[in-house]
C-alpha atoms as a PDB file:
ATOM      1  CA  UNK A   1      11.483  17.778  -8.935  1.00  0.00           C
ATOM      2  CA  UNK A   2      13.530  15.472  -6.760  1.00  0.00           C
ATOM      3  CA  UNK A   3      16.169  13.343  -9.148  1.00  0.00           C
ATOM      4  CA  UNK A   4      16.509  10.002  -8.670  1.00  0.00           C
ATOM      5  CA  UNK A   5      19.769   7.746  -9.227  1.00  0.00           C
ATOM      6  CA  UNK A   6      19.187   5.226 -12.531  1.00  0.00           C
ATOM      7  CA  UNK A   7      19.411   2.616  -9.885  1.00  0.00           C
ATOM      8  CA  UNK A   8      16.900   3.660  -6.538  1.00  0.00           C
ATOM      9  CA  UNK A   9      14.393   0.811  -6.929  1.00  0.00           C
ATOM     10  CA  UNK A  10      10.563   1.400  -5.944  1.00  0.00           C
ATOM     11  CA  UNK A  11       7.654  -0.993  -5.836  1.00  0.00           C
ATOM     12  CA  UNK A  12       4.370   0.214  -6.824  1.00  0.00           C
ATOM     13  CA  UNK A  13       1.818  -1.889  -5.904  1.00  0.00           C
ATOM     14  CA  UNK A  14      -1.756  -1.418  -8.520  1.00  0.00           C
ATOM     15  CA  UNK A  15       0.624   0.542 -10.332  1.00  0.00           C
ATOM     16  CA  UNK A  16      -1.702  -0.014 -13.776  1.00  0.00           C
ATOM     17  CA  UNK A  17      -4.457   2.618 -13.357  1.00  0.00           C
ATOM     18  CA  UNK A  18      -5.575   5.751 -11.335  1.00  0.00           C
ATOM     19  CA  UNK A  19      -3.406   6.657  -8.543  1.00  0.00           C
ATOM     20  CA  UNK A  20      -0.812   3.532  -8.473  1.00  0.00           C
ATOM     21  CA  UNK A  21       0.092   4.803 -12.368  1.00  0.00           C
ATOM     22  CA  UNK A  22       0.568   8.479 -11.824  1.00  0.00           C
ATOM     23  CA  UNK A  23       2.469   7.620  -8.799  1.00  0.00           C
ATOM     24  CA  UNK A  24       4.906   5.014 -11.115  1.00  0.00           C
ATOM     25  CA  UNK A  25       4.552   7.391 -13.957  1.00  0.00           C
ATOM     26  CA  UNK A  26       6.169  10.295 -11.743  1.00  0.00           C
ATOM     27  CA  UNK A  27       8.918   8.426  -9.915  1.00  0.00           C
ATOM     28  CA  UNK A  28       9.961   7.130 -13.741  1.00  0.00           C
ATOM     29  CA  UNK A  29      10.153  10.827 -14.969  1.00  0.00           C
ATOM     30  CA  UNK A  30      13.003  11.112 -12.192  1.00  0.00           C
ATOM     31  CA  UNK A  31      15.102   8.886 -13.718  1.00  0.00           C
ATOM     32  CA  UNK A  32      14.637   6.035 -10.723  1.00  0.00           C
ATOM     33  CA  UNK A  33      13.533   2.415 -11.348  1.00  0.00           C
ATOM     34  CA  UNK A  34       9.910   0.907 -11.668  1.00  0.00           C
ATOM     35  CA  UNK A  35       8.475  -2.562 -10.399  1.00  0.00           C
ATOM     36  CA  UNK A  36       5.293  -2.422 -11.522  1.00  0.00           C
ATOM     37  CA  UNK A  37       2.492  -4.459 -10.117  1.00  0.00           C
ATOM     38  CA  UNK A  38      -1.026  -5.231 -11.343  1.00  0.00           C
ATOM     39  CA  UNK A  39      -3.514  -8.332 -11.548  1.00  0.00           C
ATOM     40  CA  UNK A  40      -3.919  -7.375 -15.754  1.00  0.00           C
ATOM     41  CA  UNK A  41      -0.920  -7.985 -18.274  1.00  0.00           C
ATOM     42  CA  UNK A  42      -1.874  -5.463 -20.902  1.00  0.00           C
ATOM     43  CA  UNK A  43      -2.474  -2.760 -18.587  1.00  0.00           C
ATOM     44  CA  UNK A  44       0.688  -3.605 -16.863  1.00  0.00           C
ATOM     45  CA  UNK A  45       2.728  -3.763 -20.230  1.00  0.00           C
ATOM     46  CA  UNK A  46       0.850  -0.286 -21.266  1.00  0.00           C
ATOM     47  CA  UNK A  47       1.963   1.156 -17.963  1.00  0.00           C
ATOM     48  CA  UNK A  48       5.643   0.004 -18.722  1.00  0.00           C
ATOM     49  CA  UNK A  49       5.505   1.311 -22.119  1.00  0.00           C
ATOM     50  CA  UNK A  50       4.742   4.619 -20.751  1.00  0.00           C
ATOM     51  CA  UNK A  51       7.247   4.280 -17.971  1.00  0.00           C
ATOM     52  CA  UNK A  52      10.427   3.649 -20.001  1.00  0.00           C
ATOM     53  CA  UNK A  53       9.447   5.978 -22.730  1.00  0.00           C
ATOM     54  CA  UNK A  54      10.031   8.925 -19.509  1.00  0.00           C
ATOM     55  CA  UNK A  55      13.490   7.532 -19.218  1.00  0.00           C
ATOM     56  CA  UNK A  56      13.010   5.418 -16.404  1.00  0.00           C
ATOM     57  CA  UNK A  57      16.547   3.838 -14.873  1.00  0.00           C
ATOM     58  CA  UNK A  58      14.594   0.373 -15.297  1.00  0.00           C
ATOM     59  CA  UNK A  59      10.874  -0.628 -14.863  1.00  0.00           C
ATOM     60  CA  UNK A  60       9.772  -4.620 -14.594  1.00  0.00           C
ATOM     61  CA  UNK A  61       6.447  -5.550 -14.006  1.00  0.00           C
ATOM     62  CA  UNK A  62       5.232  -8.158 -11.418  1.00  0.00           C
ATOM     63  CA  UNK A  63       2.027  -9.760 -11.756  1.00  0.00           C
ATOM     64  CA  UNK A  64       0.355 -10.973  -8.754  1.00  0.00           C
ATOM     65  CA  UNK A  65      -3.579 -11.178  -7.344  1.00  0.00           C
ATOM     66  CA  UNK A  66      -2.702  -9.142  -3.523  1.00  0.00           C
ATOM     67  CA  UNK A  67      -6.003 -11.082  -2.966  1.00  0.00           C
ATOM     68  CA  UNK A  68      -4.239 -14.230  -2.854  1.00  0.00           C
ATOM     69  CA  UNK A  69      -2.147 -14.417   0.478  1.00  0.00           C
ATOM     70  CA  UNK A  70       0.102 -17.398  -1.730  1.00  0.00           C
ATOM     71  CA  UNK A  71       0.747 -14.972  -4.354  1.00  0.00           C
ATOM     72  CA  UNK A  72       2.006 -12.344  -2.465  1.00  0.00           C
ATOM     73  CA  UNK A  73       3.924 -14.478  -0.617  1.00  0.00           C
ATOM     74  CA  UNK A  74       5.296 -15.823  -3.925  1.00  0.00           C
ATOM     75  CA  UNK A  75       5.792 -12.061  -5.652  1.00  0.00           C
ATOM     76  CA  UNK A  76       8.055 -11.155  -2.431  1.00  0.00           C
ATOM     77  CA  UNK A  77      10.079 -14.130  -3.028  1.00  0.00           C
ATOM     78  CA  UNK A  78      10.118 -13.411  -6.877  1.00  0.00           C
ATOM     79  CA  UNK A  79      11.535  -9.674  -6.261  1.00  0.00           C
ATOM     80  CA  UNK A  80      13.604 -10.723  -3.501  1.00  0.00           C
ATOM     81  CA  UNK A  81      15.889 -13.291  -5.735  1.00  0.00           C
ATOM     82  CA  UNK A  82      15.982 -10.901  -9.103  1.00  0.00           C
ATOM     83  CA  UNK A  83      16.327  -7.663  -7.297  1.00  0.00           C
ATOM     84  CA  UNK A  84      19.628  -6.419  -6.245  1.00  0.00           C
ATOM     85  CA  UNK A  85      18.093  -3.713  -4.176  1.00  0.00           C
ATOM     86  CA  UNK A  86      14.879  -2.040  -3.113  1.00  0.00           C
ATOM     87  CA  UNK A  87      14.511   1.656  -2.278  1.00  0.00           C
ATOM     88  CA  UNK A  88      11.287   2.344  -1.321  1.00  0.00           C
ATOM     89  CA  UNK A  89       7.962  -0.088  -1.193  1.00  0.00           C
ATOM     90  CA  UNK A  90       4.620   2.379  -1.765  1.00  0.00           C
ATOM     91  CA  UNK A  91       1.456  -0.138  -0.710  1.00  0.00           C
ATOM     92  CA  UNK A  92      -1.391   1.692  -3.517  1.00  0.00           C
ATOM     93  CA  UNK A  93      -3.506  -1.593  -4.105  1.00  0.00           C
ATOM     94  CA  UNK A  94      -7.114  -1.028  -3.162  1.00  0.00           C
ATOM     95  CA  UNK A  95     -10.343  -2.921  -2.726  1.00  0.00           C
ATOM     96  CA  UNK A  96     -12.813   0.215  -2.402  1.00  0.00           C
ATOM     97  CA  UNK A  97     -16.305   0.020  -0.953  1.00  0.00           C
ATOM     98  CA  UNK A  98     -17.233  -1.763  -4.485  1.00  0.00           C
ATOM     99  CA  UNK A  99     -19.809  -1.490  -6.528  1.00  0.00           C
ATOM    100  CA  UNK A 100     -21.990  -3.835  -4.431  1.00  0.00           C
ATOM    101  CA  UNK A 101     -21.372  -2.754  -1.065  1.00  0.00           C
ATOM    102  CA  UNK A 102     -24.090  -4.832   0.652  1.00  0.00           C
ATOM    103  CA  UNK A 103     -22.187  -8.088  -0.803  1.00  0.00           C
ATOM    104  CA  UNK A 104     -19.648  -9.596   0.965  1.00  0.00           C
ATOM    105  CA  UNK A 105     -16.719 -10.698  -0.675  1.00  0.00           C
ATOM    106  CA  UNK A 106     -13.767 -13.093   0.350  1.00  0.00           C
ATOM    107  CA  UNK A 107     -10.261 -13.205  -0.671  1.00  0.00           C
ATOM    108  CA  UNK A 108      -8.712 -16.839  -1.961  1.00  0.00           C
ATOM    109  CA  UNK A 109      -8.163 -17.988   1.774  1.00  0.00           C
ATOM    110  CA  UNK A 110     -11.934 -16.836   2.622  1.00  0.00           C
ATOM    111  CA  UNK A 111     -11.063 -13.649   4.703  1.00  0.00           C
ATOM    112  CA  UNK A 112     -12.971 -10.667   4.160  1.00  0.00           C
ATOM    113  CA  UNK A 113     -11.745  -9.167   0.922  1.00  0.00           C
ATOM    114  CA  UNK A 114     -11.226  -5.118   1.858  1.00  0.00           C
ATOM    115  CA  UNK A 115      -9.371  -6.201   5.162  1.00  0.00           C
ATOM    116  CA  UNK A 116      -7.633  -9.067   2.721  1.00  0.00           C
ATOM    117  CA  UNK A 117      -6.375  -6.404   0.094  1.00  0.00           C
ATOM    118  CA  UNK A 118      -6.031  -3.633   2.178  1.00  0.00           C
ATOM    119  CA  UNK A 119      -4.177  -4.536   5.149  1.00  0.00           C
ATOM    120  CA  UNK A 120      -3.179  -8.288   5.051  1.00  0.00           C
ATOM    121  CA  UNK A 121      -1.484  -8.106   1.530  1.00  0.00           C
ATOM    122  CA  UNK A 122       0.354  -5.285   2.460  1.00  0.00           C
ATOM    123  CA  UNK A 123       1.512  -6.540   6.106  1.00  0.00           C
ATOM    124  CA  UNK A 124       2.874  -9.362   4.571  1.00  0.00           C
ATOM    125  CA  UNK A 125       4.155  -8.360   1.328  1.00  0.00           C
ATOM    126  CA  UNK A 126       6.249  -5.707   3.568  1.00  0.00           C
ATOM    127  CA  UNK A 127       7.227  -8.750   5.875  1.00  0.00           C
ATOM    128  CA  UNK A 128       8.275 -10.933   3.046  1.00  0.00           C
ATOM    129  CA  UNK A 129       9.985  -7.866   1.215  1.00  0.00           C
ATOM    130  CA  UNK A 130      11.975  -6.506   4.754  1.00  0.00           C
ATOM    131  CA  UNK A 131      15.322  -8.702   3.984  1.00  0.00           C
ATOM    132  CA  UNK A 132      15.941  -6.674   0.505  1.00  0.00           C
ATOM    133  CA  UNK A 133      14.868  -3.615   2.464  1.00  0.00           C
ATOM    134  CA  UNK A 134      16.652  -3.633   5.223  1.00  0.00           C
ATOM    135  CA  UNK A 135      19.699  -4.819   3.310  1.00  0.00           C
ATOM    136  CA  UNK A 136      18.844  -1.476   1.041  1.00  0.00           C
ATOM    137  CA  UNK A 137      18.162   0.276   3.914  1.00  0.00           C
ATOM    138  CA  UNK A 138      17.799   3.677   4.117  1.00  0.00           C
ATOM    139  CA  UNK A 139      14.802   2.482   2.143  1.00  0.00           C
ATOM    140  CA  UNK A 140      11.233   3.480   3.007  1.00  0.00           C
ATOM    141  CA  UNK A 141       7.900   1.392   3.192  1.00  0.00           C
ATOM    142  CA  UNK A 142       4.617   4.339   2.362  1.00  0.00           C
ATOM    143  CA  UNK A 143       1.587   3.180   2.635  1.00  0.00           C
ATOM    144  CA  UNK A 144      -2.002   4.619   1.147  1.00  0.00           C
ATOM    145  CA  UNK A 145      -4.641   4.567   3.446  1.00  0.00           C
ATOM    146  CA  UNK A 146      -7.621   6.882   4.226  1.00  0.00           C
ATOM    147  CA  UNK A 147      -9.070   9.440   5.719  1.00  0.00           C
ATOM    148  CA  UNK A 148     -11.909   7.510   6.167  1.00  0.00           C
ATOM    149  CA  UNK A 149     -11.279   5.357   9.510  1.00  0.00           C
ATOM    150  CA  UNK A 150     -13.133   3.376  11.476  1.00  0.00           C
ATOM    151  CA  UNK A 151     -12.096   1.113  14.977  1.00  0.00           C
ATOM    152  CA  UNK A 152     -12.132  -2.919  14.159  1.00  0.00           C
ATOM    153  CA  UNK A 153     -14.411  -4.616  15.359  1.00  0.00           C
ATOM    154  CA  UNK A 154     -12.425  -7.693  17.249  1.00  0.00           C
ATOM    155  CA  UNK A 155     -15.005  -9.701  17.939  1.00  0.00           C
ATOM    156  CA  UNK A 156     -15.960  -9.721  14.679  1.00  0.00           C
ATOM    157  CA  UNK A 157     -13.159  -8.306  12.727  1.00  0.00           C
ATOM    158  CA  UNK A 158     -14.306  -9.924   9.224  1.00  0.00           C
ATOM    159  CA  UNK A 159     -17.550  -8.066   9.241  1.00  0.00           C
ATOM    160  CA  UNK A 160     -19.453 -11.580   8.867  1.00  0.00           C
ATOM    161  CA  UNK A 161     -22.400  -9.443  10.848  1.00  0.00           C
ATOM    162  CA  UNK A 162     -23.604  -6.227   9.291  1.00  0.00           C
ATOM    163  CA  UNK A 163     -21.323  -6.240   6.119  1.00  0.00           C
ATOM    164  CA  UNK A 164     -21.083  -2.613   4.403  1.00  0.00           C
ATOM    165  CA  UNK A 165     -18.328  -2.106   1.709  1.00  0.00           C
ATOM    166  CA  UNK A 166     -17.380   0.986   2.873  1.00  0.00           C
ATOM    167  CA  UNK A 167     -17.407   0.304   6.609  1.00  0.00           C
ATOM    168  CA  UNK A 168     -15.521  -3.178   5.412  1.00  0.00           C
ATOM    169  CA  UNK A 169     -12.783  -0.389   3.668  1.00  0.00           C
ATOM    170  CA  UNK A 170     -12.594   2.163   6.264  1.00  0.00           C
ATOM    171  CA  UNK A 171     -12.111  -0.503   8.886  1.00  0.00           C
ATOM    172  CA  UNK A 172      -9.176  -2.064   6.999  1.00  0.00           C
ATOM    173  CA  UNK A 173      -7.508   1.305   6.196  1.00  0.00           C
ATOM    174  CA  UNK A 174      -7.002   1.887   9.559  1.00  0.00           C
ATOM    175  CA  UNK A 175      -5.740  -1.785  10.168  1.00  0.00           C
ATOM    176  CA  UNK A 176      -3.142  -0.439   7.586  1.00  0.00           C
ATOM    177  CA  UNK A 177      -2.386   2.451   9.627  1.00  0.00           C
ATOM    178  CA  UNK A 178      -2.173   1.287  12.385  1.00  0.00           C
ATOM    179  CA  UNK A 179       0.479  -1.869  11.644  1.00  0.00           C
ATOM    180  CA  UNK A 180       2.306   0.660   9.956  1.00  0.00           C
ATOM    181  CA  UNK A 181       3.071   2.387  13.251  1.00  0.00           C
ATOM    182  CA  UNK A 182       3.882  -1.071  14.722  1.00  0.00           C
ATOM    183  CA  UNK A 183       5.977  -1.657  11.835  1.00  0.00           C
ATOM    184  CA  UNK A 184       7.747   1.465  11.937  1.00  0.00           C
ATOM    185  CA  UNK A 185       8.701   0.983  15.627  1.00  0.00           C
ATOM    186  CA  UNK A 186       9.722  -2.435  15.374  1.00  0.00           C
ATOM    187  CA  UNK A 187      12.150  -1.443  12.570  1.00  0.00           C
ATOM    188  CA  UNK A 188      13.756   1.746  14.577  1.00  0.00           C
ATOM    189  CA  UNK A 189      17.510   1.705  13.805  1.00  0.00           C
ATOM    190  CA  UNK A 190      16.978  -0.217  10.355  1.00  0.00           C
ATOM    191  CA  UNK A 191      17.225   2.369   8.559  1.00  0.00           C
ATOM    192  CA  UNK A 192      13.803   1.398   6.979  1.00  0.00           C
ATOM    193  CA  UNK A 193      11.181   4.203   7.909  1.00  0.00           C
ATOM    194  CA  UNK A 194       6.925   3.267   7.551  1.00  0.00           C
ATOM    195  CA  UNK A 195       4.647   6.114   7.127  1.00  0.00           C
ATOM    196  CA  UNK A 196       1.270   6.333   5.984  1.00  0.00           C
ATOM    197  CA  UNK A 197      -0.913   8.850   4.177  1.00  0.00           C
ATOM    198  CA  UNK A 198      -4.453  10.502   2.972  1.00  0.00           C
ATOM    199  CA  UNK A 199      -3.738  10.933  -0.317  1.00  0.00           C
ATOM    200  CA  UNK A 200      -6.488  13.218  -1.341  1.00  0.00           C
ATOM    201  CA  UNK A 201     -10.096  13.480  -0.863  1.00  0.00           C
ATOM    202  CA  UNK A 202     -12.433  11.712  -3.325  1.00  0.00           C
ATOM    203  CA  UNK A 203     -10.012  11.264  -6.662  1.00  0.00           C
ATOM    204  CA  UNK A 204     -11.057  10.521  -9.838  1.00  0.00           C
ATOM    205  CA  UNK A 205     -10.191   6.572  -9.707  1.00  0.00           C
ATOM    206  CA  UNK A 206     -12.125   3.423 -10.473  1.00  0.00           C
ATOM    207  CA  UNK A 207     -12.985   2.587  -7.138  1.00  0.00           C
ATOM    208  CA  UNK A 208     -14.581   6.334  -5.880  1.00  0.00           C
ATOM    209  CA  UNK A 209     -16.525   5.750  -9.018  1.00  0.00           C
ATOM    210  CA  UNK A 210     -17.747   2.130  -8.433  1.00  0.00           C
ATOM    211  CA  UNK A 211     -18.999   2.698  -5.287  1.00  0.00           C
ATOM    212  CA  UNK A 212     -21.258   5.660  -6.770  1.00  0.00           C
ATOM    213  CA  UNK A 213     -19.336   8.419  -5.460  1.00  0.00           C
ATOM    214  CA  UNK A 214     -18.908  11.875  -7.566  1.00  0.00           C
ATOM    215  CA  UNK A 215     -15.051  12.286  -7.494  1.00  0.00           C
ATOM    216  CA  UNK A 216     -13.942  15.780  -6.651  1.00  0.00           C
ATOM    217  CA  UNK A 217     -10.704  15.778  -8.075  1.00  0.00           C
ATOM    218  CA  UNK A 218      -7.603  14.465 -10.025  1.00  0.00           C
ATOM    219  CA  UNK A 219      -5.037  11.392  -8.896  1.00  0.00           C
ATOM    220  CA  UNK A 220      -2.501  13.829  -9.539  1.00  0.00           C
ATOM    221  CA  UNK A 221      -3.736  15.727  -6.208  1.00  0.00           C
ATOM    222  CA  UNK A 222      -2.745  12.071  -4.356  1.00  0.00           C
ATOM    223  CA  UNK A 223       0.465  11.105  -6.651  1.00  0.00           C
ATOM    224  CA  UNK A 224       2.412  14.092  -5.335  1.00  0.00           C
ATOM    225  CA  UNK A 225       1.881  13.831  -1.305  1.00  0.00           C
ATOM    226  CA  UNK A 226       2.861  10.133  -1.676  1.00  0.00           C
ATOM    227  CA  UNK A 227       5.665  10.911  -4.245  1.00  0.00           C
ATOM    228  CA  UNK A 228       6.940  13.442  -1.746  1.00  0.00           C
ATOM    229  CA  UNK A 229       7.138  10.302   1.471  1.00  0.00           C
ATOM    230  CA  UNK A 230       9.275   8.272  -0.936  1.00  0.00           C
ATOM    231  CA  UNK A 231      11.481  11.023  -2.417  1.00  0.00           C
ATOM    232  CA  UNK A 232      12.020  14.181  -0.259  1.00  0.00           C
ATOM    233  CA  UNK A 233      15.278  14.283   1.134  1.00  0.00           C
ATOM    234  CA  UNK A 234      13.631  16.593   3.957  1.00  0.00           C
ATOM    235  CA  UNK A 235      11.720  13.074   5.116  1.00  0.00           C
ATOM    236  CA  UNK A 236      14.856  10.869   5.345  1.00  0.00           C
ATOM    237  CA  UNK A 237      14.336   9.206   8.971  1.00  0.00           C
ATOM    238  CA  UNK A 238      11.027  10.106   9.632  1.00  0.00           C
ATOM    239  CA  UNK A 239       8.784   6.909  10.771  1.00  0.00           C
ATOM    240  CA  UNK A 240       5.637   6.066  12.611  1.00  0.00           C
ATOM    241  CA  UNK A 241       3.723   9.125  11.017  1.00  0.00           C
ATOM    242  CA  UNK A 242       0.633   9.398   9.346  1.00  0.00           C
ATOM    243  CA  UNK A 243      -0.291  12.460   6.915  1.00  0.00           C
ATOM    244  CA  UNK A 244      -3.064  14.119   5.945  1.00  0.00           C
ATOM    245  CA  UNK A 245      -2.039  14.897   2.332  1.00  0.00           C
ATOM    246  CA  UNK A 246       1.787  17.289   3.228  1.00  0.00           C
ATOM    247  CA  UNK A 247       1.061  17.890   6.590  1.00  0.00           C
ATOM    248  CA  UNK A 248       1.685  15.274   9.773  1.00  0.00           C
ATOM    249  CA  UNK A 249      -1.772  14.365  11.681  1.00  0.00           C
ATOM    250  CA  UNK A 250      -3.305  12.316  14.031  1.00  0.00           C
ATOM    251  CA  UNK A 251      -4.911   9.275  12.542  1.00  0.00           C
ATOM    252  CA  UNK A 252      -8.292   7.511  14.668  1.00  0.00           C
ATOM    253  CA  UNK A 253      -7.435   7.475  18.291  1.00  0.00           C
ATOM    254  CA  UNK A 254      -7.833   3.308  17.909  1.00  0.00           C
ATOM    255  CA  UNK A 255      -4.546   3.511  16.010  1.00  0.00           C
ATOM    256  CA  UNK A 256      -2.609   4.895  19.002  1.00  0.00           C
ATOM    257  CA  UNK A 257      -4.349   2.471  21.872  1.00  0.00           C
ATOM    258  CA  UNK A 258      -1.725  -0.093  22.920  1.00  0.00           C
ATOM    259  CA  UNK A 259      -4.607  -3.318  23.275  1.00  0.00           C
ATOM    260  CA  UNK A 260      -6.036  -2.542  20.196  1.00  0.00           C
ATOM    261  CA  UNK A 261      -2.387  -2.594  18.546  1.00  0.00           C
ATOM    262  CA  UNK A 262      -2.173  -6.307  20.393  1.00  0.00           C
ATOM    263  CA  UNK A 263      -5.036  -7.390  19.557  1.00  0.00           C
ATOM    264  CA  UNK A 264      -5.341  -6.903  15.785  1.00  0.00           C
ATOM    265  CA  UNK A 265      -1.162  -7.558  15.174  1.00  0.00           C
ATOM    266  CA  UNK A 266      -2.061 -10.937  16.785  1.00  0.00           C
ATOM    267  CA  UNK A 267      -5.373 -11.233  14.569  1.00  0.00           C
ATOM    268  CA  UNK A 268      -3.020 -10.057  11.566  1.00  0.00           C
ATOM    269  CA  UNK A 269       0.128 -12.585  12.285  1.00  0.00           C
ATOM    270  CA  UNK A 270      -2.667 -15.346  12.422  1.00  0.00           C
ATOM    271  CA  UNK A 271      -4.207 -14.440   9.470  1.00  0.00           C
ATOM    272  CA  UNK A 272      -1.659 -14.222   7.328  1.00  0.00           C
ATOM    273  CA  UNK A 273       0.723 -16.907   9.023  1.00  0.00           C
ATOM    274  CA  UNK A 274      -1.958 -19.764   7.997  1.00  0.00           C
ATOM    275  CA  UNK A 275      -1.160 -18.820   4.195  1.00  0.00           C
ATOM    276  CA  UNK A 276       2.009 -18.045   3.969  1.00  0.00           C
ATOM    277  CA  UNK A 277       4.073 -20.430   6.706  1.00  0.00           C
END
């Protein structure tokens, strides 16, 4: 197991149940420092509870609905004036297919909830969050997307025609993945790497379950590939990759097509602009 100093600082976004909580749980067994988000305050204290009793360096919890464009706007301002530094970012928040998939949902500022949680929140909590980064810096932004990946539609890139949950989810994962690699290249010489990852296949979590899927296996199978892009000395530099679990791969060809990248960074800045200027 990879030591951490008391005072390398990581952000754990849905850090109170399933994968988000191993994931916090592990990095505070190394000794490092916790910010723990979540949308519940007694799952969030619970999780801290369990956090410093592992001898975490420190662990405060943040709570914030990623949902709400304003409040992640406001949460990277928050850890940006009462952090002195911040190590690593790991983007675990989820909106899975949901237990309702043929119901479209919205976010606060009406955009299509999966692409809302999944990719927008994370874009700009990363954007808000890159001053203490780079100032960190080498610090590292991981993000948890999917094997499941499907092109966005432009033309109608908030599903308003055909709405499935889990087309809704696989479409924003690979929004996620793909301004990842946009982020990582705009930051090259930072000293703030972006890489993204399939965690595991099917894990036991809330979400797998909710959508009626029979989980094949434990969060600990996802906690330790996404542990590993945060901690492993071995990794220090490497940006604009995607993984498949340990092992580098090729995410959806879209990802890697220079119009597409345009098109939905444009889409994305817009989006999230409108809430947050």
């Amino acid at each position: 197991m990879t030591r951490l100093p008391h005072h390398h600082t990581t952000l754990v976004t849905g850090a109170t149940q399933g994968m988000g909580r191993g994931i916090a749980l592990d990095l505070a067994a190394r000794g490092g420092t916790v910010l723990l988000h979540g949308r519940d305050p007694g799952r969030l204290a619970a999780v801290a509870a369990e956090a410093r009793a592992l001898g975490a360096g420190g662990v405060r919890t943040h709570l914030a609905d990623l949902a709400d464009l304003d409040q992640v706007a406001a949460l990277a301002a928050r850890i940006r004036e009462t952090e002195p530094r911040l190590d690593a970012l790991v983007h675990n928040a989820v909106a899975g297919g949901g237990a309702r998939p043929l119901v479209r949902e919205v976010s606060a500022q009406g955009h299509e909830l999966r692409l809302a949680v999944n990719h927008l929140a994370p874009y700009a909590l990363t954007r808000g969050l890159l001053p203490l980064l780079t100032a960190s810096a080498p610090a590292r932004v991981v993000a948890v997307a999917s094997i499941g990946q499907e092109p966005v539609d432009l033309d109608d890139p908030q599903l308003e025609r055909d709405y499935e949950g889990l087309r809704a989810y696989c479409r924003s994962k690979l929004a996620l993945i793909t301004a990842a690699f946009v982020l990582a290249e705009e930051l090259a010489g930072t000293g703030v790497t972006v890489t993204s990852l399939h965690p595991a296949h099917l894990m036991d979590t809330e979400g797998v379950r909710a959508y009626g899927l029979v989980p094949r296996v434990g969060v600990e199978e996802g906690v330790r590939p996404t542990v590993r892009l945060v901690t492993d000395p071995a990794l220090a530099g490497v940006t604009g990759r995607y993984f498949d679990r340990f092992d580098e791969a090729r995410a959806h060809p879209w990802a890697y097509d220079p119009e597409a990248r345009r098109r939905l960074m444009e889409l994305t800045d817009r989006l999230v602009g409108t809430a947050t200027a």
